[in-house]
C-alpha atoms as a PDB file:
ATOM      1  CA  UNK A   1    -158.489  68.990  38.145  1.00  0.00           C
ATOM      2  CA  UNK A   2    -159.283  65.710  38.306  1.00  0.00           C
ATOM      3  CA  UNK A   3    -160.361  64.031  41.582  1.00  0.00           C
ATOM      4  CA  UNK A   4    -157.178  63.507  43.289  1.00  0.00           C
ATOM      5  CA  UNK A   5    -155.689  61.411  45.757  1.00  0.00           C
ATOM      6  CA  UNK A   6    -152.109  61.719  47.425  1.00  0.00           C
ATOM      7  CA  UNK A   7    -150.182  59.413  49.697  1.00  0.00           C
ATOM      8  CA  UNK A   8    -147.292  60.748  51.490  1.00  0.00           C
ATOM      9  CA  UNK A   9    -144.478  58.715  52.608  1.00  0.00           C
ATOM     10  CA  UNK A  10    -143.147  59.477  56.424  1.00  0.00           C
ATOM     11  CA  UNK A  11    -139.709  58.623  57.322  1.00  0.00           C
ATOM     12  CA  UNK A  12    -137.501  61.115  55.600  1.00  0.00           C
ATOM     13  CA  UNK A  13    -140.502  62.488  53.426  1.00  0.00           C
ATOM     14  CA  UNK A  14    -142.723  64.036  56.030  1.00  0.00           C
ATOM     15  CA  UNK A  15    -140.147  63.675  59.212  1.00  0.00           C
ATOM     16  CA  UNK A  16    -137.079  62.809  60.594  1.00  0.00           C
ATOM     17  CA  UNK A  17    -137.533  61.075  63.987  1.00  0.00           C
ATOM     18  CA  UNK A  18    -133.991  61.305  64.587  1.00  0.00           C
ATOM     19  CA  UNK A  19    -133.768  57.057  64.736  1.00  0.00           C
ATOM     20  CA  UNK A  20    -136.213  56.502  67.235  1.00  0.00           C
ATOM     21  CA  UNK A  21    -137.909  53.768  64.705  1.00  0.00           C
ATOM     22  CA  UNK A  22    -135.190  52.072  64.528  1.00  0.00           C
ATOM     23  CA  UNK A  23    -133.798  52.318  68.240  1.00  0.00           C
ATOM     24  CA  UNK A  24    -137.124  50.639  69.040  1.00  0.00           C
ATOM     25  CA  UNK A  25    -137.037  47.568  67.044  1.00  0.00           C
ATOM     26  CA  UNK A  26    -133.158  47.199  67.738  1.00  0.00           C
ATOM     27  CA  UNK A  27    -134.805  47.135  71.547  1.00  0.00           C
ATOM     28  CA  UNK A  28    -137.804  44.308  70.595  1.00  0.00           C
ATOM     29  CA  UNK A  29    -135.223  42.240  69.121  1.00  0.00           C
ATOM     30  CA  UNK A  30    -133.223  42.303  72.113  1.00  0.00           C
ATOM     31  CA  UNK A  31    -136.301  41.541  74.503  1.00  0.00           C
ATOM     32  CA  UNK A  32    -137.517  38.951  72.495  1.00  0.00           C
ATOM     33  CA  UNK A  33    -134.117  37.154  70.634  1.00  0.00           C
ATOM     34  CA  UNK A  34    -131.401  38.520  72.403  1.00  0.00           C
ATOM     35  CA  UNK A  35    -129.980  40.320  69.215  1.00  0.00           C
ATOM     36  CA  UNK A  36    -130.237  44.369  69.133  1.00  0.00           C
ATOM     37  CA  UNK A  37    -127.780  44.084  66.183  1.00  0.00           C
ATOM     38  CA  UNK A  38    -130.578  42.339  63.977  1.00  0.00           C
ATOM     39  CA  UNK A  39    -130.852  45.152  61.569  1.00  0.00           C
ATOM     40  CA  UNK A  40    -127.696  46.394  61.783  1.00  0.00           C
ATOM     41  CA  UNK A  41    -126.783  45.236  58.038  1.00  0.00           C
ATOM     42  CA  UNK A  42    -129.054  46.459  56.287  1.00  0.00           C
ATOM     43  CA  UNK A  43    -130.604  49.664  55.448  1.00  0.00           C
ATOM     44  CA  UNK A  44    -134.475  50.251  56.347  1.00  0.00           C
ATOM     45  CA  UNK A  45    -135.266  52.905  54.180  1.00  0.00           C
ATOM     46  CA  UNK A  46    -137.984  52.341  51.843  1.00  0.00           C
ATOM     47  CA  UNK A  47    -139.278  49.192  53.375  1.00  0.00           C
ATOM     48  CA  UNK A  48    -142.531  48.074  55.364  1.00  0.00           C
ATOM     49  CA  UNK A  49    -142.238  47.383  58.765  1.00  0.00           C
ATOM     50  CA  UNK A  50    -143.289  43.489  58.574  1.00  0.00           C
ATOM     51  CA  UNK A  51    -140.510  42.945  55.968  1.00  0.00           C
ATOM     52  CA  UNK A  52    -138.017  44.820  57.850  1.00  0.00           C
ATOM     53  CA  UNK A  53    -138.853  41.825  60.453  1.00  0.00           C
ATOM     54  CA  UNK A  54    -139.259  39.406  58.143  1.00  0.00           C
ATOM     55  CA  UNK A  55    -135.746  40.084  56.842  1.00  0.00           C
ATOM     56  CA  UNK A  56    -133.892  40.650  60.684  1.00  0.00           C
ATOM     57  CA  UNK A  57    -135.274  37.729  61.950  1.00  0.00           C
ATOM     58  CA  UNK A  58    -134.240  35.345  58.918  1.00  0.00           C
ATOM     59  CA  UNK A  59    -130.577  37.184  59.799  1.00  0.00           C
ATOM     60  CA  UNK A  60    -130.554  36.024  63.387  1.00  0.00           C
ATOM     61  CA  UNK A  61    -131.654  32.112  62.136  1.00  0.00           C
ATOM     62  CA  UNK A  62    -135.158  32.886  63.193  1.00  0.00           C
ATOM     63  CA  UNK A  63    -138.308  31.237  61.004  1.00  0.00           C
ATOM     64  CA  UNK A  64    -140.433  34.344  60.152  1.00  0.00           C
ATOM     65  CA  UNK A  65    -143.704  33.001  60.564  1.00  0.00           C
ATOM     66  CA  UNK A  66    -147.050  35.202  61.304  1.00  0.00           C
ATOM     67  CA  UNK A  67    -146.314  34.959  64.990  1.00  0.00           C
ATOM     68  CA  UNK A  68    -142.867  35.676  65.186  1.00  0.00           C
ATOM     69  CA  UNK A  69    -143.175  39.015  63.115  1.00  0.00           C
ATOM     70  CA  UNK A  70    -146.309  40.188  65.235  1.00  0.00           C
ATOM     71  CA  UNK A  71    -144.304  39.463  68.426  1.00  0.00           C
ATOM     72  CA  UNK A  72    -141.569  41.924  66.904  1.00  0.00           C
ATOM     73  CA  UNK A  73    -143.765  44.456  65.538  1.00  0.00           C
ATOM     74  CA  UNK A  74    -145.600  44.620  68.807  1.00  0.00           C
ATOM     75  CA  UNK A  75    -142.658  45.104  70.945  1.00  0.00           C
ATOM     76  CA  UNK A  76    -141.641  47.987  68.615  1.00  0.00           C
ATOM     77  CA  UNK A  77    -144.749  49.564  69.304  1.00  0.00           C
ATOM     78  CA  UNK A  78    -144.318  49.304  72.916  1.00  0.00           C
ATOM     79  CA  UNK A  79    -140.865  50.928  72.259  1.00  0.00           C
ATOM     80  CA  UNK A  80    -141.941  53.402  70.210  1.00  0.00           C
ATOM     81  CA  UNK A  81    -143.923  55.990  72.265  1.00  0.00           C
ATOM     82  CA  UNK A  82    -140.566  56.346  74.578  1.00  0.00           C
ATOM     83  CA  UNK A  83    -138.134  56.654  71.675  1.00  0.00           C
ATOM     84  CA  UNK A  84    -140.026  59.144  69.772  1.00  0.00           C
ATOM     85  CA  UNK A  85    -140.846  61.086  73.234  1.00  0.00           C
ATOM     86  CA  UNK A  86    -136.462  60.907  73.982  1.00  0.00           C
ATOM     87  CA  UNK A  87    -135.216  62.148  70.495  1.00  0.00           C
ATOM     88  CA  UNK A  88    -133.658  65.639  70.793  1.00  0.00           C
ATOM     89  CA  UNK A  89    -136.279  68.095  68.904  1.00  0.00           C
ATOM     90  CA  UNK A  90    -133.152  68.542  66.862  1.00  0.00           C
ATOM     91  CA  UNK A  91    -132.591  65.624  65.436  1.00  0.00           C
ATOM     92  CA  UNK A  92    -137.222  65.255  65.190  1.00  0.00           C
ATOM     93  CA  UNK A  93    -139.107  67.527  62.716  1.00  0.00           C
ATOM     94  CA  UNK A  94    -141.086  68.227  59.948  1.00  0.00           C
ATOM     95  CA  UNK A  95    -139.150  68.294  56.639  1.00  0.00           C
ATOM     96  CA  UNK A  96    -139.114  72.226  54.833  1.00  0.00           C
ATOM     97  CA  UNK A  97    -142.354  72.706  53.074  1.00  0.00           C
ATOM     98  CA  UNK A  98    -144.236  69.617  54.110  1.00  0.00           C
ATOM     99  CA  UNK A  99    -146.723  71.395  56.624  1.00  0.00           C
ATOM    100  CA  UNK A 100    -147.672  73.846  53.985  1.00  0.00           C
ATOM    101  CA  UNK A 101    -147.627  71.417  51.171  1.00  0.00           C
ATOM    102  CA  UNK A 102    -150.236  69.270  53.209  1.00  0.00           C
ATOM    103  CA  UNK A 103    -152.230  72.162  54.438  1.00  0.00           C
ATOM    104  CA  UNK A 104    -152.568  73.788  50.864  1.00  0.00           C
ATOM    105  CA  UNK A 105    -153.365  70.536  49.386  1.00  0.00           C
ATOM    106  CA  UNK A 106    -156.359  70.126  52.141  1.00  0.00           C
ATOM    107  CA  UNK A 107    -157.697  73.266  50.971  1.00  0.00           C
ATOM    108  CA  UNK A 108    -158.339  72.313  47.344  1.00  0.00           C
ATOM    109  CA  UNK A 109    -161.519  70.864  46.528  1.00  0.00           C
ATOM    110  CA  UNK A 110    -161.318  67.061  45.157  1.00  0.00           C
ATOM    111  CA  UNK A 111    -158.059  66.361  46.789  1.00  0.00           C
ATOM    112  CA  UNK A 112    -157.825  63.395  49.434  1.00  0.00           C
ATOM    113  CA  UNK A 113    -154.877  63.940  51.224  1.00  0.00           C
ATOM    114  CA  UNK A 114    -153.810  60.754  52.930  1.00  0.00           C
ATOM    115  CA  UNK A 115    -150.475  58.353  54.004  1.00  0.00           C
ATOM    116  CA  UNK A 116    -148.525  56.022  52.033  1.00  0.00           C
ATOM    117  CA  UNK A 117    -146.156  53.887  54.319  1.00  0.00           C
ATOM    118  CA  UNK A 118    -144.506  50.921  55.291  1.00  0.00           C
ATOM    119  CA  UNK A 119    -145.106  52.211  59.068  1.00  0.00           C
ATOM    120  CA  UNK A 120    -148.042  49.678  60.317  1.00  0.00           C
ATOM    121  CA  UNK A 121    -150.708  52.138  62.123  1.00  0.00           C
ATOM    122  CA  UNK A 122    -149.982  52.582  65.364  1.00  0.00           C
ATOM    123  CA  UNK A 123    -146.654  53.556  64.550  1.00  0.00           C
ATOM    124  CA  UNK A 124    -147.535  56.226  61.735  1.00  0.00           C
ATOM    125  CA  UNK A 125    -149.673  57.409  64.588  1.00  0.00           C
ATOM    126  CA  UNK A 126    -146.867  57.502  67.252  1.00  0.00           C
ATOM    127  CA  UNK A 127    -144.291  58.984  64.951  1.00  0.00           C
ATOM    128  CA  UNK A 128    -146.843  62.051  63.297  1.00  0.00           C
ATOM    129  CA  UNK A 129    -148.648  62.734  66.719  1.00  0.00           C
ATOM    130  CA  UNK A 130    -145.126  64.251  67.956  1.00  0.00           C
ATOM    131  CA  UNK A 131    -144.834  66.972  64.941  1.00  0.00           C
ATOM    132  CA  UNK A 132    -149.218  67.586  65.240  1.00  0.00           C
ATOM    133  CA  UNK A 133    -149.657  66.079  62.015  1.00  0.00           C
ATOM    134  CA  UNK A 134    -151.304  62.761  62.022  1.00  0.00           C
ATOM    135  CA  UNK A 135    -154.745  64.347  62.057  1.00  0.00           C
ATOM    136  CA  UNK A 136    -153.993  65.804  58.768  1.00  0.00           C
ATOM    137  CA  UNK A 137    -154.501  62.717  57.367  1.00  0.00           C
ATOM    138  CA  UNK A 138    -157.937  61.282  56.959  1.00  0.00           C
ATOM    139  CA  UNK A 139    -156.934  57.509  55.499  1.00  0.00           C
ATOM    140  CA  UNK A 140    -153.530  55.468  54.290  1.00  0.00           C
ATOM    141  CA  UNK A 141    -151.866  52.686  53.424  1.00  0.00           C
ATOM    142  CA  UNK A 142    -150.500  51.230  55.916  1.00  0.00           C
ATOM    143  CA  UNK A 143    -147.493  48.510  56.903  1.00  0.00           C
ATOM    144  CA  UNK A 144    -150.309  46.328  58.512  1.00  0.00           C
ATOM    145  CA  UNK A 145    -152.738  46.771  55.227  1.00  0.00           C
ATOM    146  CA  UNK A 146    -149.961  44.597  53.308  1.00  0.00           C
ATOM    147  CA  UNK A 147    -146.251  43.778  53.356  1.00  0.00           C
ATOM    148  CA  UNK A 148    -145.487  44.394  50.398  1.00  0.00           C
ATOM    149  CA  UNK A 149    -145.420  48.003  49.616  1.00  0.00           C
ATOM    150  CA  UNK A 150    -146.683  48.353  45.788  1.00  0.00           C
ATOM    151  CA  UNK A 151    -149.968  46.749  47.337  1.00  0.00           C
ATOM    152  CA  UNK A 152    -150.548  48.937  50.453  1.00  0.00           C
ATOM    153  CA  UNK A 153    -150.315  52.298  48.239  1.00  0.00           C
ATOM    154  CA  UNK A 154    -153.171  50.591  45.782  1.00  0.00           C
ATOM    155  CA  UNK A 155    -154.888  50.211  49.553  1.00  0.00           C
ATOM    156  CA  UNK A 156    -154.241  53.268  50.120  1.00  0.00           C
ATOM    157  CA  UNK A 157    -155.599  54.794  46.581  1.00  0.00           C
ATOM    158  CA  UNK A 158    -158.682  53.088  46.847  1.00  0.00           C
ATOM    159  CA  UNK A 159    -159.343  54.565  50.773  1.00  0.00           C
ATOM    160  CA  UNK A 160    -158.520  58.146  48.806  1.00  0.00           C
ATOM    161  CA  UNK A 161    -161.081  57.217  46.228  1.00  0.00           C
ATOM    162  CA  UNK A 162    -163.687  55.882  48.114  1.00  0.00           C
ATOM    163  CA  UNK A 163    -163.384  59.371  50.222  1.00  0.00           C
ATOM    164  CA  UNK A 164    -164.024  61.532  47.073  1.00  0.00           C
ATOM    165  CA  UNK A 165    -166.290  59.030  45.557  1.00  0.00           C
ATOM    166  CA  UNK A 166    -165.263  58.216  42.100  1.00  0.00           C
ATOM    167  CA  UNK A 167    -163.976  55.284  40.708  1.00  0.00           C
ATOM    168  CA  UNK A 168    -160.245  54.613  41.172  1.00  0.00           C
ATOM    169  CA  UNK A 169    -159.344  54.382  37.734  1.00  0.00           C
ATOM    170  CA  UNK A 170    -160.606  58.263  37.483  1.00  0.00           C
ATOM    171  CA  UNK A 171    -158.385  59.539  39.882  1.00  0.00           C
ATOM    172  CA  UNK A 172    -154.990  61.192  39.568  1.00  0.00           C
ATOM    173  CA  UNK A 173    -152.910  59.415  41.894  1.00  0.00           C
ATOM    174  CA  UNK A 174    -149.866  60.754  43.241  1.00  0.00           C
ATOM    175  CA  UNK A 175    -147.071  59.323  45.361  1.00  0.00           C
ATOM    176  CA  UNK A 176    -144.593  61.641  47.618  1.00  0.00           C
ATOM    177  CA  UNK A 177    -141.412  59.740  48.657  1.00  0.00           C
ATOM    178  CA  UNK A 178    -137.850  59.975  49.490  1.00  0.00           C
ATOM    179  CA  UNK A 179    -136.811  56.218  48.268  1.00  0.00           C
ATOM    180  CA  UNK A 180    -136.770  54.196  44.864  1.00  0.00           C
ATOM    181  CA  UNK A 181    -138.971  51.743  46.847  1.00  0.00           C
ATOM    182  CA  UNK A 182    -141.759  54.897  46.452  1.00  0.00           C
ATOM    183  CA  UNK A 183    -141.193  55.432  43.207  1.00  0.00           C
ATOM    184  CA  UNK A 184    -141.441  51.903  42.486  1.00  0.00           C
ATOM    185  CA  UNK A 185    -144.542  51.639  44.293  1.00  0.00           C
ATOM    186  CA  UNK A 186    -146.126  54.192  42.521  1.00  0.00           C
ATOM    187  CA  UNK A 187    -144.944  53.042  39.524  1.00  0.00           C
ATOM    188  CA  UNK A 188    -146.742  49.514  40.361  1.00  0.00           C
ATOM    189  CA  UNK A 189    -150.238  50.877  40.519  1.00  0.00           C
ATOM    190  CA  UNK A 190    -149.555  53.320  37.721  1.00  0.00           C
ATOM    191  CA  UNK A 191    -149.694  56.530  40.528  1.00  0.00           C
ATOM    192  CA  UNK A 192    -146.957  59.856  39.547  1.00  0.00           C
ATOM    193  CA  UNK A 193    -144.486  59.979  41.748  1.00  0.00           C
ATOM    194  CA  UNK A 194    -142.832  62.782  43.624  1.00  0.00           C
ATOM    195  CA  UNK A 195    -139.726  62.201  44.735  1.00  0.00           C
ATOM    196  CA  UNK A 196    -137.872  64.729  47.694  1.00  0.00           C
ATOM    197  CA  UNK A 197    -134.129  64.447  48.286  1.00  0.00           C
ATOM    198  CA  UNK A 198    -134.750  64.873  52.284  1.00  0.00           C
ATOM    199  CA  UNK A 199    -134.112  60.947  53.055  1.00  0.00           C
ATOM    200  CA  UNK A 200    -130.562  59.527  51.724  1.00  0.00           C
ATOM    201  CA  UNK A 201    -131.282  59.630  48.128  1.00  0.00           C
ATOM    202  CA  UNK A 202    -130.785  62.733  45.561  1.00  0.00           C
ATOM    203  CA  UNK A 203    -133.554  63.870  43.935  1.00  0.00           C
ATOM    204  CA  UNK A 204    -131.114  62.867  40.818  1.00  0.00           C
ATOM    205  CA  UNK A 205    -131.445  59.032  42.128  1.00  0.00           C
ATOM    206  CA  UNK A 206    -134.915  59.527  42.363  1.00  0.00           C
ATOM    207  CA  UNK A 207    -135.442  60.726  38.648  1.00  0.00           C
ATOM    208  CA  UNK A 208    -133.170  57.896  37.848  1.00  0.00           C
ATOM    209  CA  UNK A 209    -135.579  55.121  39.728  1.00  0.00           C
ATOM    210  CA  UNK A 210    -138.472  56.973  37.469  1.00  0.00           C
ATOM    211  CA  UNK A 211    -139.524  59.434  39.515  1.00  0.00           C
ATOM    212  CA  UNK A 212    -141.726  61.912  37.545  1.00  0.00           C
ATOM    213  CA  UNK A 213    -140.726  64.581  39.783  1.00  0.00           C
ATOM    214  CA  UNK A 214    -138.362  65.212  41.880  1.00  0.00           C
ATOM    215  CA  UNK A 215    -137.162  68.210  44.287  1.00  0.00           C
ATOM    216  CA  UNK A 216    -134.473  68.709  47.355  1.00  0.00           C
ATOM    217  CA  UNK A 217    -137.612  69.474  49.255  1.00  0.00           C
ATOM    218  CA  UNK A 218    -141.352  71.271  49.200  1.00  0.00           C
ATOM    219  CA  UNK A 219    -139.983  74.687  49.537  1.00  0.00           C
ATOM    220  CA  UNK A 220    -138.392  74.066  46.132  1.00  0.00           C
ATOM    221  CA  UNK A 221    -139.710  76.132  43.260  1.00  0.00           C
ATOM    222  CA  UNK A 222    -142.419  73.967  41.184  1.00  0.00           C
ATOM    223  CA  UNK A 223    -142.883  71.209  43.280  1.00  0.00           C
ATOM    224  CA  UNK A 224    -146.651  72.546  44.975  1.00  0.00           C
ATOM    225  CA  UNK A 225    -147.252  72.877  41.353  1.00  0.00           C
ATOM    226  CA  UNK A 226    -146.638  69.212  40.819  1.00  0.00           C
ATOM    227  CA  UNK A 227    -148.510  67.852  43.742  1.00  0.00           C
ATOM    228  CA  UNK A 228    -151.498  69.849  42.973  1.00  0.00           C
ATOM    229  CA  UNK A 229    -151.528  70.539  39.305  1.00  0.00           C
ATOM    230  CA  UNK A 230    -153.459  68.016  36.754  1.00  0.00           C
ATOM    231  CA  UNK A 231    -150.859  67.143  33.957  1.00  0.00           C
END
């Protein structure tokens, strides 16, 4: 197999934090503009933290400049670490298949196993260190390594290839998602992509956005096959 590097998505691809993320920024808004209804039209699934901002505050009649977005995104993080801790265990776990799917794919030799998300740090952090996971991942890109989200999984790659030390454009690349946003990500840095129905689109959708692959979830029949096998 060729040297391989994979970035996994984490809202509705590795967990479901039960909507502690977005609890939190609904919360920073209100501290800081008096609106916990900023993101209230519009769907966050698929995008970066910093444009989720970006987008609330021009709703509310806010400029989004530098300043205002890092004021947001910090008071989310402050928000964060309570939310996550308060979500019913029910409603906060690991999607079926994911723990093996990143524990197998440690294993193999020549396989970087890292994050691809629009969560800056910190919160990737917060959100993964509930579930024990976040140490399972020894690099990303991040919501903080760019806003846009084609350019943070190209971050992302070259951390992966950098770790096994070959040259990106020798690496198999592969992207695990739950949103077209992933797929067009991928897609943008010429990366496969894996799509999982576990978020609010079908795997269906997700072949339809140009997913290469796409399963309900890990424990589906093929899709360890896909992540790990050179094709």
């Amino acid at each position: 197999m060729r040297p391989t590097v994979l970035l996994f998505d984490i809202d509705g691809t590795l967990v479901t934090t039960g909507g502690a993320g977005r609890r939190a920024i609904s919360r920073s808004f209100e501290k800081l503009h008096g609106r916990r209804d900023a993101c209230d039209s519009f769907s966050l699934s698929g995008m970066t933290d910093r444009s989720i901002v970006r987008k609330a505050l021009g709703i509310i009649g806010v400029e989004a400049t530098p300043e205002a977005i890092d004021a947001v995104v910090d008071g989310y993080l402050s928000f964060l670490g309570e939310e996550v801790k308060r979500a019913e265990e029910k409603h906060y776990f690991v999607h079926a298949g994911m723990r093996e799917a990143v524990t197998e794919s440690r294993a193999r030799s020549g396989v970087a196993v890292g994050l691809g998300t629009g969560n800056v740090r910190a919160g990737a952090r917060l959100k993964l260190e509930r579930v024990g996971i976040y140490e399972e991942f020894a690099f990303g890109g991040f919501g903080c390594d760019h806003e846009d989200r084609v350019e943070l999984i190209r971050h992302g790659a070259r951390c992966g290839a950098q770790i096994l030390g070959a040259p990106l454009e020798e690496c198999r690349v592969v992207v695990i998602g739950d949103t077209p946003k992933d797929v067009h990500a991928a897609k943008g840095i010429g990366a496969i992509c894996i799509g999982v129905g576990t978020g609010n689109f079908s795997p269906q959708a997700l072949i339809e956005a140009g997913a290469d692959f796409a399963f309900q979830d890990f424990t589906a029949q093929g899709a360890l096959d896909a992540l790990l096998q050179d094709r």
